[in-house]
C-alpha atoms as a PDB file:
ATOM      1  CA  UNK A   1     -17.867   7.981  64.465  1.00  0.00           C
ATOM      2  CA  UNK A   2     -20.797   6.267  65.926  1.00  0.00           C
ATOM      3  CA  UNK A   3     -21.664   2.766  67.188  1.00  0.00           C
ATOM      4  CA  UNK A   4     -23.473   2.154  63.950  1.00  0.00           C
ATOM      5  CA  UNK A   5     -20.318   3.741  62.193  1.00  0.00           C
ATOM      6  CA  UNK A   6     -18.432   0.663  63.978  1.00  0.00           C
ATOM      7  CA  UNK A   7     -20.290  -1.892  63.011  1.00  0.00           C
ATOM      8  CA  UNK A   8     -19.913  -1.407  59.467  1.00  0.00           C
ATOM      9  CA  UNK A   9     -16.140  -2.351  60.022  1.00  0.00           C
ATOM     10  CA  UNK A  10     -14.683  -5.386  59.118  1.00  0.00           C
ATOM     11  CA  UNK A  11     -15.526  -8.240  61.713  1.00  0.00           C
ATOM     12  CA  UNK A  12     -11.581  -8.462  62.466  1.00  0.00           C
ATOM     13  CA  UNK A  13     -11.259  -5.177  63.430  1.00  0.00           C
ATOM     14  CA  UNK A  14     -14.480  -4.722  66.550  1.00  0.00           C
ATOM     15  CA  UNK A  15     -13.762  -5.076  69.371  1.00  0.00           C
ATOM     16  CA  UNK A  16     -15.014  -8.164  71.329  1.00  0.00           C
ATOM     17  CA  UNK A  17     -18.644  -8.095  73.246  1.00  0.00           C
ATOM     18  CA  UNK A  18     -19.187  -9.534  76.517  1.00  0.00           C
ATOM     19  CA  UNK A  19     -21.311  -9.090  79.464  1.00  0.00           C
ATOM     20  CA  UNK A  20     -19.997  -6.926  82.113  1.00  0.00           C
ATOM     21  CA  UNK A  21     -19.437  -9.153  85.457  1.00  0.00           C
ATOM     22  CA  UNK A  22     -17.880  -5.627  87.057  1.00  0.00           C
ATOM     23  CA  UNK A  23     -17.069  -2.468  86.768  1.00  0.00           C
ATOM     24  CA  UNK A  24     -14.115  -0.395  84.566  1.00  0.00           C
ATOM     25  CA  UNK A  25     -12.520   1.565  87.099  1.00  0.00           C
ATOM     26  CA  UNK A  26     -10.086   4.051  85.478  1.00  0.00           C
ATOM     27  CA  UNK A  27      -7.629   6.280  87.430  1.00  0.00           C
ATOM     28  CA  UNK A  28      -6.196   9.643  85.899  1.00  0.00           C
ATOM     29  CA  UNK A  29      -3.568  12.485  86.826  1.00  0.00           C
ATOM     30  CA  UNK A  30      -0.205  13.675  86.303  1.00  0.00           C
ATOM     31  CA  UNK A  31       3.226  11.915  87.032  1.00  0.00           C
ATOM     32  CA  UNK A  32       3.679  11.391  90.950  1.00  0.00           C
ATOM     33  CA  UNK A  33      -0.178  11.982  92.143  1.00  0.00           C
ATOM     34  CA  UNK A  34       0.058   8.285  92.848  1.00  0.00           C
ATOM     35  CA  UNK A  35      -1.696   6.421  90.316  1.00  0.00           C
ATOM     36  CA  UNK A  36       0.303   3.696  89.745  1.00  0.00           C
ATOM     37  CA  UNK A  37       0.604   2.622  93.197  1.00  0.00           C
ATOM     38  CA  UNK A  38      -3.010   3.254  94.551  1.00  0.00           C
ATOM     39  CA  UNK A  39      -3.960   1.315  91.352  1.00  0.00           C
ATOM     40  CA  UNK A  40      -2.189  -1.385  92.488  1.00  0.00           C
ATOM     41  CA  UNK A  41      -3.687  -1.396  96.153  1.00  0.00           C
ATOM     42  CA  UNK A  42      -6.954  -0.996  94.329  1.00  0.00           C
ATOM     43  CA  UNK A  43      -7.127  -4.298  92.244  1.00  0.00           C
ATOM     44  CA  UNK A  44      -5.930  -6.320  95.449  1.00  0.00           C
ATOM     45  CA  UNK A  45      -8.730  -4.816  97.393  1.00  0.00           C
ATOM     46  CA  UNK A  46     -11.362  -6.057  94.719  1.00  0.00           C
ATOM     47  CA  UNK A  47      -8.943  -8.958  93.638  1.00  0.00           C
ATOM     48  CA  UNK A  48      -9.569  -8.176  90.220  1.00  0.00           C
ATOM     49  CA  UNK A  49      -6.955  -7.428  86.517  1.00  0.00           C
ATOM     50  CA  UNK A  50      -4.894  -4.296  86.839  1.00  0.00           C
ATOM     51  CA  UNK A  51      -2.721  -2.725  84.046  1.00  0.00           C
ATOM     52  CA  UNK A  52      -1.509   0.169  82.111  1.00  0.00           C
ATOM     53  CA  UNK A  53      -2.884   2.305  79.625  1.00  0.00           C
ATOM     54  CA  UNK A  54       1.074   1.134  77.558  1.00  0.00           C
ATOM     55  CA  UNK A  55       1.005  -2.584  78.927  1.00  0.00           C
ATOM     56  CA  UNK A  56       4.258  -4.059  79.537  1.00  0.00           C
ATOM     57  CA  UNK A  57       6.312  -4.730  77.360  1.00  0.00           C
ATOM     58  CA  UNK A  58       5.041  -2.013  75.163  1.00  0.00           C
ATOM     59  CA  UNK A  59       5.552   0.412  77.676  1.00  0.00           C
ATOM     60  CA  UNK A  60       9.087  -0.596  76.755  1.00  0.00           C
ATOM     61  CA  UNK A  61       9.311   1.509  73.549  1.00  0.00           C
ATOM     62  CA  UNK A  62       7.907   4.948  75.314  1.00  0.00           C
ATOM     63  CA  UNK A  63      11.413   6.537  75.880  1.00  0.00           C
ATOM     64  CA  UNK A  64      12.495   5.920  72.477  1.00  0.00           C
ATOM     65  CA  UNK A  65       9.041   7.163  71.092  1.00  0.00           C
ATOM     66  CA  UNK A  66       9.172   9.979  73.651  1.00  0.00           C
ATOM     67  CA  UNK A  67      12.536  11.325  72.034  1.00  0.00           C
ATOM     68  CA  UNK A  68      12.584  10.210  68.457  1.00  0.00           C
ATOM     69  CA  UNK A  69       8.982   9.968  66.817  1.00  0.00           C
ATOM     70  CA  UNK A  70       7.482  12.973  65.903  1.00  0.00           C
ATOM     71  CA  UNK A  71       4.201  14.301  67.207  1.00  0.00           C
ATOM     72  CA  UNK A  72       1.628  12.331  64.939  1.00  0.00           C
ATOM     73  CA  UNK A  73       3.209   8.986  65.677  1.00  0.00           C
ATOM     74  CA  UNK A  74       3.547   9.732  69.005  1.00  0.00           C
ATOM     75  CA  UNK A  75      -0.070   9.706  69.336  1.00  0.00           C
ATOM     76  CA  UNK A  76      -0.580   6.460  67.250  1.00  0.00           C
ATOM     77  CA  UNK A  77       1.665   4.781  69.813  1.00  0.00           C
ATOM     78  CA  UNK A  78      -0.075   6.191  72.949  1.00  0.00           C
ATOM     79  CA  UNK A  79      -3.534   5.522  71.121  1.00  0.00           C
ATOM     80  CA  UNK A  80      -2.332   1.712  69.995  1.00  0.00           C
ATOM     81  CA  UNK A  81      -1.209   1.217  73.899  1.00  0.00           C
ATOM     82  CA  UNK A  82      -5.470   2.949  74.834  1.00  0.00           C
ATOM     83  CA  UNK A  83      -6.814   0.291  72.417  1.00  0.00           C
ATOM     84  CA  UNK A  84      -4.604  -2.644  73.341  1.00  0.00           C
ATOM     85  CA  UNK A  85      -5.916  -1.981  76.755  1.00  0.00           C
ATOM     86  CA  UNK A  86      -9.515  -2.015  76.149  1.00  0.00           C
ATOM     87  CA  UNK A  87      -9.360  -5.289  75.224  1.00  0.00           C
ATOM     88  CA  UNK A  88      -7.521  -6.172  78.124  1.00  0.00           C
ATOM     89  CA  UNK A  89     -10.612  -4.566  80.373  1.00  0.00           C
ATOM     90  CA  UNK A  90     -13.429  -6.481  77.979  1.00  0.00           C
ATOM     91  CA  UNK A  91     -11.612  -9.409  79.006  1.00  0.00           C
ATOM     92  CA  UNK A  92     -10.999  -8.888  82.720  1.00  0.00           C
ATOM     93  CA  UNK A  93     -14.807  -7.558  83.040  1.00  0.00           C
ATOM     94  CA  UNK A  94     -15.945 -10.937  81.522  1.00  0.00           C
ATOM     95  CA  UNK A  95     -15.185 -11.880  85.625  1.00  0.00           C
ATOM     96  CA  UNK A  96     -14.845  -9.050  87.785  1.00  0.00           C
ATOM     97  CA  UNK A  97     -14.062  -5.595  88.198  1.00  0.00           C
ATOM     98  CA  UNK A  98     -10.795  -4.017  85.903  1.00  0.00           C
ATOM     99  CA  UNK A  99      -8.128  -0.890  86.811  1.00  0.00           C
ATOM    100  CA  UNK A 100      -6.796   0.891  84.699  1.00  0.00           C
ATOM    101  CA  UNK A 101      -3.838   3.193  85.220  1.00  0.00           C
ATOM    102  CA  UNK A 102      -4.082   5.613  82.751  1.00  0.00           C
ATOM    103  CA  UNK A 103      -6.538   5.464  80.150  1.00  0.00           C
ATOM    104  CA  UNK A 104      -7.707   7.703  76.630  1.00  0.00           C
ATOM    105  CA  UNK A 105      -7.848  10.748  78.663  1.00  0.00           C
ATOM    106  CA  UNK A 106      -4.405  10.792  79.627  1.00  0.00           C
ATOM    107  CA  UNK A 107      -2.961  10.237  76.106  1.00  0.00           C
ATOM    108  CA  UNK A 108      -5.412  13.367  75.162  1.00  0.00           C
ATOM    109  CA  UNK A 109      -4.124  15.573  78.412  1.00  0.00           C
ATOM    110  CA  UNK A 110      -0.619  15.011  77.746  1.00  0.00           C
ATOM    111  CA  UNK A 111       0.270  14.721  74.270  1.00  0.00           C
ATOM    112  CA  UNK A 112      -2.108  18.128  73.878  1.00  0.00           C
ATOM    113  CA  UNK A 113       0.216  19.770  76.687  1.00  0.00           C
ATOM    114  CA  UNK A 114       3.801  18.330  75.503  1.00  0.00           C
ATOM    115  CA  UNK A 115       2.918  19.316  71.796  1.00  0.00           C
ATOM    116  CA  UNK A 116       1.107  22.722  72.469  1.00  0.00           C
ATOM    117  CA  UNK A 117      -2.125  21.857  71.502  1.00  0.00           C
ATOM    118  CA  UNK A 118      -5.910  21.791  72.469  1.00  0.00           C
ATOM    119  CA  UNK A 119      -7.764  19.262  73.956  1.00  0.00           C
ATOM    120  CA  UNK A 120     -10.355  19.312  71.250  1.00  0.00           C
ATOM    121  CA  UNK A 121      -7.559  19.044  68.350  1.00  0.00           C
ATOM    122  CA  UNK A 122      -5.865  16.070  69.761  1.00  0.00           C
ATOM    123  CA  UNK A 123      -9.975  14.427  70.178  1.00  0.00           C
ATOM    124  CA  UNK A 124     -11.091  15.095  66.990  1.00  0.00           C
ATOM    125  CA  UNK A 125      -7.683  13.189  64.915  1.00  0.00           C
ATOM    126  CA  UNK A 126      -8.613   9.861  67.105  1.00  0.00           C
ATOM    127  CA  UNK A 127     -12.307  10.286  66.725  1.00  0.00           C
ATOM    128  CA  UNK A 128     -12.641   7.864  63.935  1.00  0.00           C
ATOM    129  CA  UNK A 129     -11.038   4.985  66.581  1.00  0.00           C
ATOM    130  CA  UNK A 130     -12.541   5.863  69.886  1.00  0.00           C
ATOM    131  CA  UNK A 131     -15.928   3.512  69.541  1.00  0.00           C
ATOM    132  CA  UNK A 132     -13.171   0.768  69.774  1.00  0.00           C
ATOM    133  CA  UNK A 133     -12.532   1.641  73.401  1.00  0.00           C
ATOM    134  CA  UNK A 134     -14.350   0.199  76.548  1.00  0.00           C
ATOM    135  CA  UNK A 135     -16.133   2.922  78.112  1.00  0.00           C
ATOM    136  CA  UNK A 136     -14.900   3.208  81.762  1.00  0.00           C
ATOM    137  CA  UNK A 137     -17.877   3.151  84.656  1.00  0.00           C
ATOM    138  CA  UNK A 138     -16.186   4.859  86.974  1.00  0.00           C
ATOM    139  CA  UNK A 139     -13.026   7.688  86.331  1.00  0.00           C
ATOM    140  CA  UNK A 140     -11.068   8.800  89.449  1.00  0.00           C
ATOM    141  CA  UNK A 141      -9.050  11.866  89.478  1.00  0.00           C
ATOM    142  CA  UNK A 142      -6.060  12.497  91.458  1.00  0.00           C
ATOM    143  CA  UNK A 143      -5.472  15.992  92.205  1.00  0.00           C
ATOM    144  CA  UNK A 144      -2.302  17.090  94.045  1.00  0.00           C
ATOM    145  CA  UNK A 145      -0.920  20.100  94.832  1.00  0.00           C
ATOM    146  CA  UNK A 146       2.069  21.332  92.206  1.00  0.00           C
ATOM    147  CA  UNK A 147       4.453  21.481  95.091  1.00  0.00           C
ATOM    148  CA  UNK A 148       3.922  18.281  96.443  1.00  0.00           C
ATOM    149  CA  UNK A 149       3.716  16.573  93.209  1.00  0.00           C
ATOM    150  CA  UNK A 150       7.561  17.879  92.292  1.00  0.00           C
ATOM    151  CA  UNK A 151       8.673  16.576  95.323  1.00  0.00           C
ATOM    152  CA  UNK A 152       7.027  13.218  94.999  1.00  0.00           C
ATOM    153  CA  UNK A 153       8.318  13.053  91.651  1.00  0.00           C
ATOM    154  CA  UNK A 154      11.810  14.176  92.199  1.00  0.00           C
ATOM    155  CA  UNK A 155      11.849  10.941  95.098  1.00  0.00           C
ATOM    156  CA  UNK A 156      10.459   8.297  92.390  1.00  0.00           C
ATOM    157  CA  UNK A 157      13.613   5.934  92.072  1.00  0.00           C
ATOM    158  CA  UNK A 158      12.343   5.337  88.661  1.00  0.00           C
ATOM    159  CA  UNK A 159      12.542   8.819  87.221  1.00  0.00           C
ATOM    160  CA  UNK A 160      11.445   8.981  83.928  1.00  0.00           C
ATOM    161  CA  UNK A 161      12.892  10.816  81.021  1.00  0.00           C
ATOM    162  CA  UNK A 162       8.933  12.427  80.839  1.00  0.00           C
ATOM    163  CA  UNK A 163       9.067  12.639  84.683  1.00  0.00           C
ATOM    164  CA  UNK A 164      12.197  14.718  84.092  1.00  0.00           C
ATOM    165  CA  UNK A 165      10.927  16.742  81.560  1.00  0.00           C
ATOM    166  CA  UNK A 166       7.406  17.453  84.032  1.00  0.00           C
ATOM    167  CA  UNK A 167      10.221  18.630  86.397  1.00  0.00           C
ATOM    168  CA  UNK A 168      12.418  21.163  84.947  1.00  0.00           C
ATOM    169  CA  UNK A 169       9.287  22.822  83.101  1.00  0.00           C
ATOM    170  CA  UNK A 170       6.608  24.146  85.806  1.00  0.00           C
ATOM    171  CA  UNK A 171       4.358  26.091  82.892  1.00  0.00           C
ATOM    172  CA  UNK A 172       4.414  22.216  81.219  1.00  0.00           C
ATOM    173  CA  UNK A 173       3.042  21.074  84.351  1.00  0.00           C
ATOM    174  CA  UNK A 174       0.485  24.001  85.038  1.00  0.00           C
ATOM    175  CA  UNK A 175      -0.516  23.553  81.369  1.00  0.00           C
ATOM    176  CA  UNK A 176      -0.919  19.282  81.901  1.00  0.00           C
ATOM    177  CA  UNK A 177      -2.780  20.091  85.040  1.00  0.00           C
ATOM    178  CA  UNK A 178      -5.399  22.495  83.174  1.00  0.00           C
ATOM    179  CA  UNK A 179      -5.848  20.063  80.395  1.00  0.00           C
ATOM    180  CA  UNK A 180      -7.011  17.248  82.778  1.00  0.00           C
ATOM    181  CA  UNK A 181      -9.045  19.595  84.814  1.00  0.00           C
ATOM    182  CA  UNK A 182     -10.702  20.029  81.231  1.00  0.00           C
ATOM    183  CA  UNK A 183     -11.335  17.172  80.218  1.00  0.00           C
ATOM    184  CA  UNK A 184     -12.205  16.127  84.056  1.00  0.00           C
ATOM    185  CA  UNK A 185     -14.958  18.806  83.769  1.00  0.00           C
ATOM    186  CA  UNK A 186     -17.399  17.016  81.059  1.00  0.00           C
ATOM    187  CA  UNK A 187     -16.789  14.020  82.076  1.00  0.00           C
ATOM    188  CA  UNK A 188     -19.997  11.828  83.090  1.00  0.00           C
ATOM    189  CA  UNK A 189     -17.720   9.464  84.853  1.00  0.00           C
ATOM    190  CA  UNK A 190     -15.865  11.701  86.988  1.00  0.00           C
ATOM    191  CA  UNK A 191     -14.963  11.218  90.348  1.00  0.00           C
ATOM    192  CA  UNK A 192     -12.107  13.943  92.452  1.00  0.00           C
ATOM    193  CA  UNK A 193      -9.601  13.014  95.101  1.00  0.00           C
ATOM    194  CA  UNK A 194      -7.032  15.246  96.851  1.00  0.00           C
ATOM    195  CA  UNK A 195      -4.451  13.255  97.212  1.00  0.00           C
ATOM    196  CA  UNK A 196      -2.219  15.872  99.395  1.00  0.00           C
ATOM    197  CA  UNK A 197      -3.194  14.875 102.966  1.00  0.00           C
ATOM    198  CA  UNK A 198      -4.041  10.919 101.924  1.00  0.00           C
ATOM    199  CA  UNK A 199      -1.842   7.648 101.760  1.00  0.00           C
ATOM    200  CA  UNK A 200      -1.809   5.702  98.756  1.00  0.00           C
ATOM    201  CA  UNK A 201      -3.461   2.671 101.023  1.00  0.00           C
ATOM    202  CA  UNK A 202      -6.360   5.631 102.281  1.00  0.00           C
ATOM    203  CA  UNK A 203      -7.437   6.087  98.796  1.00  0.00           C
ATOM    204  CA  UNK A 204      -7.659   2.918  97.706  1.00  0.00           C
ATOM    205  CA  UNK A 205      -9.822   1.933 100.915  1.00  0.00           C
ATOM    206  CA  UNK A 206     -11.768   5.436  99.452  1.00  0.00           C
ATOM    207  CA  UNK A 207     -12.059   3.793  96.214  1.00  0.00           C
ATOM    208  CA  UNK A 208     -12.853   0.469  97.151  1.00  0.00           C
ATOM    209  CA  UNK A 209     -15.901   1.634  99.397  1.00  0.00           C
ATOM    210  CA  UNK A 210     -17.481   4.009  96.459  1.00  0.00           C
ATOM    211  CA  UNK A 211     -17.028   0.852  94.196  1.00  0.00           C
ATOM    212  CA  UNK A 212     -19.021  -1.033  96.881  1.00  0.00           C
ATOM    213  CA  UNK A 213     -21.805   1.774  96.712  1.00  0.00           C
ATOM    214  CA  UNK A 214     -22.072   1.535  93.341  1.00  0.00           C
ATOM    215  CA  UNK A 215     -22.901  -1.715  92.791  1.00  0.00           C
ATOM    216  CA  UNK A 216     -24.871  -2.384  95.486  1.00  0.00           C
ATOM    217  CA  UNK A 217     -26.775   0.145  93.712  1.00  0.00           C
ATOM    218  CA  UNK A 218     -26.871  -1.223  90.142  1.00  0.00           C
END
């Protein structure tokens, strides 16, 4: 679907248009790369909005949707959580920067390598809502070594039913890992970390400095 494809929708359902006042700074990778926390550091750095691709307190529902909806309504909920934030960025881009942990290509990357399926399968059946979502200016990717990422992961005091899962199936996380690294490779946006050798607080000054680049340069 194309922009002009949108705008023949119903008023209610487009999306809100606004200036940008920032950029849409978007970090993927798997479970444990450290996402969530250098996401954090991140937005109080720029002092700008910072959420997940499932905001709380619909991030709630994911273990019960994890374990009892089947594969298609899995991806509705995962897409919903992808569209609910994009509205969140349109508005916190209205005054600054936005971060976003997790975003459209995650829910692509992993529901295609839980549910044994292609990248391009899982793109084409949410094609028809993607023009919805805020494009992102800027897409970092974490990359970490398997090893260390199983024993960050197995440390999380929060463990997961899905961080579980990631654990006690290595092919499931060599298959999630080639499925970013896919996606990763045609994407205009793209930016690559190693995050084996770096604190959480070292990326985010990393981030923060690039940010600073770029729009000194727009």
């Amino acid at each position: 679907m194309s922009t002009a494809d949108l705008a023949a929708w119903p008023t209610r359902y487009q999306p809100l248009q606004a200036d940008r006042a920032g950029l849409f700074i978007v970090l993927e990778g798997i479970s444990g790369s450290g996402k969530s926390t250098v996401s954090l550091l991140l937005a109080q750095q720029l002092g700008c909005t910072y959420f997940h691709t499932v905001p709380a307190p619909v991030s709630d529902l994911q273990p019960y949707i994890n374990s009892q909806a089947e594969a298609f309504p899995q991806l509705s909920f995962y897409l919903a959580g992808a569209l609910h934030a994009s509205d969140l960025a349109r508005s916190a881009l209205t005054t600054g920067h936005a971060v976003a942990d997790r975003y459209i290509n995650s829910v692509i990357a992993n529901h295609a390598a839980v549910h044994g399926l292609d990248n391009t399968t899982v793109t084409a059946t949410i094609a028809p809502f993607t023009p919805y979502l805020a494009a992102p200016d800027l897409t970092i990717y974490l990359h970490t070594d398997l090893d260390i990422l199983t024993a960050r992961m197995a440390s999380k005091p929060d463990l997961t039913r899905s961080d579980t899962d990631l654990l006690a199936d290595r092919h499931l996380l060599e298959r999630l890992q080639d499925h970013y690294a896919q996606i990763a490779a045609t994407d205009p946006t793209a930016y690559h970390l190693d995050t084996g050798h770096r604190t959480p607080a070292e990326l985010a000054d990393h981030i923060t400095a690039l940010v600073s680049v770029i729009t000194t340069n727009t």
